[in-house]
Protein backbone atom coordinates (compact mmCIF):
# COMPACT_ATOMS: atom_id res chain seq x y z
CA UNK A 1 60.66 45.57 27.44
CA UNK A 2 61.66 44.24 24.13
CA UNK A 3 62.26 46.34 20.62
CA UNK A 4 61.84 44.67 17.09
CA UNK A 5 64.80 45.06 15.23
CA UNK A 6 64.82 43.39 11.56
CA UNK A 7 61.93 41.38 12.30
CA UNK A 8 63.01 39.78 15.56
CA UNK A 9 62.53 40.68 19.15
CA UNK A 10 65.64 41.89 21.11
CA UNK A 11 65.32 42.55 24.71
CA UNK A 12 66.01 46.35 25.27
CA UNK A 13 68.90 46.56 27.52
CA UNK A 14 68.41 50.09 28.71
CA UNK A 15 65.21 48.83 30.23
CA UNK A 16 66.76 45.50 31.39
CA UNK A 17 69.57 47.83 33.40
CA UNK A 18 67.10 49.95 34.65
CA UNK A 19 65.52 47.07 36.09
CA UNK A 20 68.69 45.23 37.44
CA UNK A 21 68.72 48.34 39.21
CA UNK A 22 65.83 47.82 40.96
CA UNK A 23 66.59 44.38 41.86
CA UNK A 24 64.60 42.77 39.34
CA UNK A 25 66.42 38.96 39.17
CA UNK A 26 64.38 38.20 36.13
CA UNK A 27 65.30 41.33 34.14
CA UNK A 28 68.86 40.59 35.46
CA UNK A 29 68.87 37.17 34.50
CA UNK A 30 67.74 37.98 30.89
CA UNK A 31 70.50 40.67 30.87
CA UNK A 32 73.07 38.44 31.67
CA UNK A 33 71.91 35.79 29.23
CA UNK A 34 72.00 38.82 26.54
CA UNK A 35 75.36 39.17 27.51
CA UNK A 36 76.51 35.16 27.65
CA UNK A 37 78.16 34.78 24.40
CA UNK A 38 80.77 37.83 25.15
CA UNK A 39 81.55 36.73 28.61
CA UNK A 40 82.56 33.51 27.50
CA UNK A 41 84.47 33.92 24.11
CA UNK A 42 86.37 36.37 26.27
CA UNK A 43 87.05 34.34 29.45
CA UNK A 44 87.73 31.40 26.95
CA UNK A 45 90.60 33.06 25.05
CA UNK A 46 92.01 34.64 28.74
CA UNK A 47 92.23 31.20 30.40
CA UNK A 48 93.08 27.88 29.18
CA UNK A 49 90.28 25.72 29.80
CA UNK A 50 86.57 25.37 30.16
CA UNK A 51 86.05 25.38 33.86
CA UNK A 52 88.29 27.87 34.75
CA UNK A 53 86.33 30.00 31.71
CA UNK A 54 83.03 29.08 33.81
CA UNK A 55 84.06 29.88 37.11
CA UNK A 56 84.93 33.42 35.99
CA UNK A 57 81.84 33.65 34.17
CA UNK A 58 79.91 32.64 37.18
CA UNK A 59 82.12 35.24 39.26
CA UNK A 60 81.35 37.96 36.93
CA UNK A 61 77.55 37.42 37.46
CA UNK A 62 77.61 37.56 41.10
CA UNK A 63 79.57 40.68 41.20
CA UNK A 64 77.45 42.21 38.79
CA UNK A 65 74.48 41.90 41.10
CA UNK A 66 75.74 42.70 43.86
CA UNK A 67 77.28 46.12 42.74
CA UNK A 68 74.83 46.98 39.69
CA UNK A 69 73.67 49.74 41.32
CA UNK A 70 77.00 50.89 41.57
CA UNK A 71 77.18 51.11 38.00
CA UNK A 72 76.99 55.01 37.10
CA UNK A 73 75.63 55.29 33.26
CA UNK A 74 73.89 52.59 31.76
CA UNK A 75 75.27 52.78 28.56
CA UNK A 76 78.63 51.92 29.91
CA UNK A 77 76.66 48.42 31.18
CA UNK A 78 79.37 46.09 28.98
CA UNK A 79 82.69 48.00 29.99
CA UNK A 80 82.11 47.48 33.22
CA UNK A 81 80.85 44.10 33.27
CA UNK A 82 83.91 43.54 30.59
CA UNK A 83 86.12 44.94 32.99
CA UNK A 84 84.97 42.94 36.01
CA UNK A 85 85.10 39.65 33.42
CA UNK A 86 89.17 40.01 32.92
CA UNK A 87 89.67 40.88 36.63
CA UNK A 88 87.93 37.62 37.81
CA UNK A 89 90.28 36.01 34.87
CA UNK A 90 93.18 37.80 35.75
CA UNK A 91 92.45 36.67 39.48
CA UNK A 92 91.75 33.02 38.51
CA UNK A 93 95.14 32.80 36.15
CA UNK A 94 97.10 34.28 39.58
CA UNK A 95 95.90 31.31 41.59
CA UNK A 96 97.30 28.74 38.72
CA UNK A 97 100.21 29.92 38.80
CA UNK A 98 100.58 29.54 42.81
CA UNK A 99 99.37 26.36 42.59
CA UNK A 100 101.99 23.40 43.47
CA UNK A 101 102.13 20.72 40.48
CA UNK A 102 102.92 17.09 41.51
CA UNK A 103 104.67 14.21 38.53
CA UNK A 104 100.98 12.83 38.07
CA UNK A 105 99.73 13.63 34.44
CA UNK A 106 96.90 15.21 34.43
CA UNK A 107 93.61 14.04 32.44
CA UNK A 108 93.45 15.57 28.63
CA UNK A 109 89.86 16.69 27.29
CA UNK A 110 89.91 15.50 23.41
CA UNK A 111 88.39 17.46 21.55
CA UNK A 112 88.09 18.36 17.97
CA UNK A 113 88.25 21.60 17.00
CA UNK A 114 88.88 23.69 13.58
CA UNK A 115 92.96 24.46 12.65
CA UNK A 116 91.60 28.00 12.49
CA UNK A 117 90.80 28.06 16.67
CA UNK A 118 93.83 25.91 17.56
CA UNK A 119 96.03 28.40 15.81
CA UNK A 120 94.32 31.45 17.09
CA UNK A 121 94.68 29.85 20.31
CA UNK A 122 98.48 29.70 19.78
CA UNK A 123 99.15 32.76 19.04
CA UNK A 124 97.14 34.22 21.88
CA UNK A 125 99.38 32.16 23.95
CA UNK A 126 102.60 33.03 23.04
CA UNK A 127 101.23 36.67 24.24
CA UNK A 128 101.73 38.10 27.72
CA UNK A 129 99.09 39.11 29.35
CA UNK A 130 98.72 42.69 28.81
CA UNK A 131 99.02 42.21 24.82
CA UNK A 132 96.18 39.45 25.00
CA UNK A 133 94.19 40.99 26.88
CA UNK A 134 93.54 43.99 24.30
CA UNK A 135 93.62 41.53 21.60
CA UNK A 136 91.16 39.71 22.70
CA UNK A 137 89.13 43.21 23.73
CA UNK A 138 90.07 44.34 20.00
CA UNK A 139 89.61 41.60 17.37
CA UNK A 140 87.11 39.11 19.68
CA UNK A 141 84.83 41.10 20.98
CA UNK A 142 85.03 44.30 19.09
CA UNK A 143 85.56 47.04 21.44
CA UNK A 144 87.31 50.28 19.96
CA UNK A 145 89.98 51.30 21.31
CA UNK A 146 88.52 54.07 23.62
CA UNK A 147 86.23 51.46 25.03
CA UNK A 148 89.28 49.00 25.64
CA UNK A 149 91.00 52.36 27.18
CA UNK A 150 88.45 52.46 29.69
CA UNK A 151 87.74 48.97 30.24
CA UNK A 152 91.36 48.60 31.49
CA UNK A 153 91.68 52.06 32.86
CA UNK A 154 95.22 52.66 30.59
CA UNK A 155 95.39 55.80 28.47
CA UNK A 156 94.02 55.23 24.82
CA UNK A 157 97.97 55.21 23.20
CA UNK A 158 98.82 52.67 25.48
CA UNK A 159 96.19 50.27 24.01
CA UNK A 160 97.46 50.88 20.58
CA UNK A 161 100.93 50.56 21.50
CA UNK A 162 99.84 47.00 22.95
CA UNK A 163 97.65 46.10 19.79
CA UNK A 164 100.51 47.19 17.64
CA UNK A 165 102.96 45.24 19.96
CA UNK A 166 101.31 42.07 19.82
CA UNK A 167 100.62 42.33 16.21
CA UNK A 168 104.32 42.37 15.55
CA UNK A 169 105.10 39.42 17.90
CA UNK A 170 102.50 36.87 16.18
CA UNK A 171 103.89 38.20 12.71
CA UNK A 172 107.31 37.52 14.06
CA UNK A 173 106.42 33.99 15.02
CA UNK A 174 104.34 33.30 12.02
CA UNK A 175 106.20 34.23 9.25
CA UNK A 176 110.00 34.08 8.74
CA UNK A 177 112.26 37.24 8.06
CA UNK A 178 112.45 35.98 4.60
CA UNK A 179 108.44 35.68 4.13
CA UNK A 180 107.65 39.15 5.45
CA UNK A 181 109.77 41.06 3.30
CA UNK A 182 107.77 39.43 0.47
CA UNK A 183 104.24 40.49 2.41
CA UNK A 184 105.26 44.31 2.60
């Protein structure tokens, strides 16, 4: 069940999914914990705050088990459960924006956290959707493009057209007119 690689033990995922398959909760379990990093970076950049990140996350899990043996190739084991991630995000951003506000202010979670996040945070927020999304897909968790394609289930030129897109927005709002001519 687990390969060396470089002098560590990694769990081997083929065998975990194989597994999973069978209904194995422990081999799921370790799956999903393989997998716990991804999930959240990417539900963290989609929504805005921890819990919302968590319920999604927690979502994701569920749905995986109960439809893992829907899953067709193996290999494909992190598209789908990608895919499944940004729907439950998707579905839990739809809600918010439902939702009824009232004049109370709501409670603020201080944290501290690098310039570097809080401005890659800002960016990704000036983004709709559709351009984060791939974004996210592209430069966070380091799907190609074919893979984000998929994931999304949009032709391949759309997703550069996107990436491309949203490139040019965040250049647009970072640097001035006069600043870009000097970077090209």
């Amino acid at each position: 069940m687990w390969k060396r690689t470089y002098g560590r033990k990694e769990p081997d995922m083929n065998n975990l999914i194989k597994k999973a398959k069978e209904r194995d909760a422990d081999a799921f379990t370790e799956l999903m914990q393989s997998q716990m990093q991804n999930m959240y970076k990417a539900a963290r950049s989609l929504l805005s705050n921890e819990e919302d990140a968590a319920d999604a996350i927690s979502e994701t899990i569920l749905t995986c088990w109960e439809k893992i043996d829907r899953l067709r190739e193996d290999r494909y084991f992190r598209t789908w459960m990608t895919r499944i991630l940004i729907n439950k995000c998707n579905d839990i951003r739809k809600k918010k924006e439902n939702l009824f506000f009232t004049d109370e202010m709501p409670e603020v979670e201080v944290r501290e956290e690098g310039y570097g996040n809080l401005e890659w945070n800002e960016a990704l927020d000036m983004l709709d959707g559709k351009y984060r999304t791939v974004i996210i897909l592209y430069y966070v968790e380091g799907f190609k493009m074919s893979e984000i394609a998929e994931i999304l289930e949009i032709p391949e030129a759309t997703v550069r057209t996107r990436i491309a897109r949203a490139r040019k927005k965040m250049s647009e709002e970072y640097y001035p007119k006069a600043e870009r001519r000097k970077l090209i």
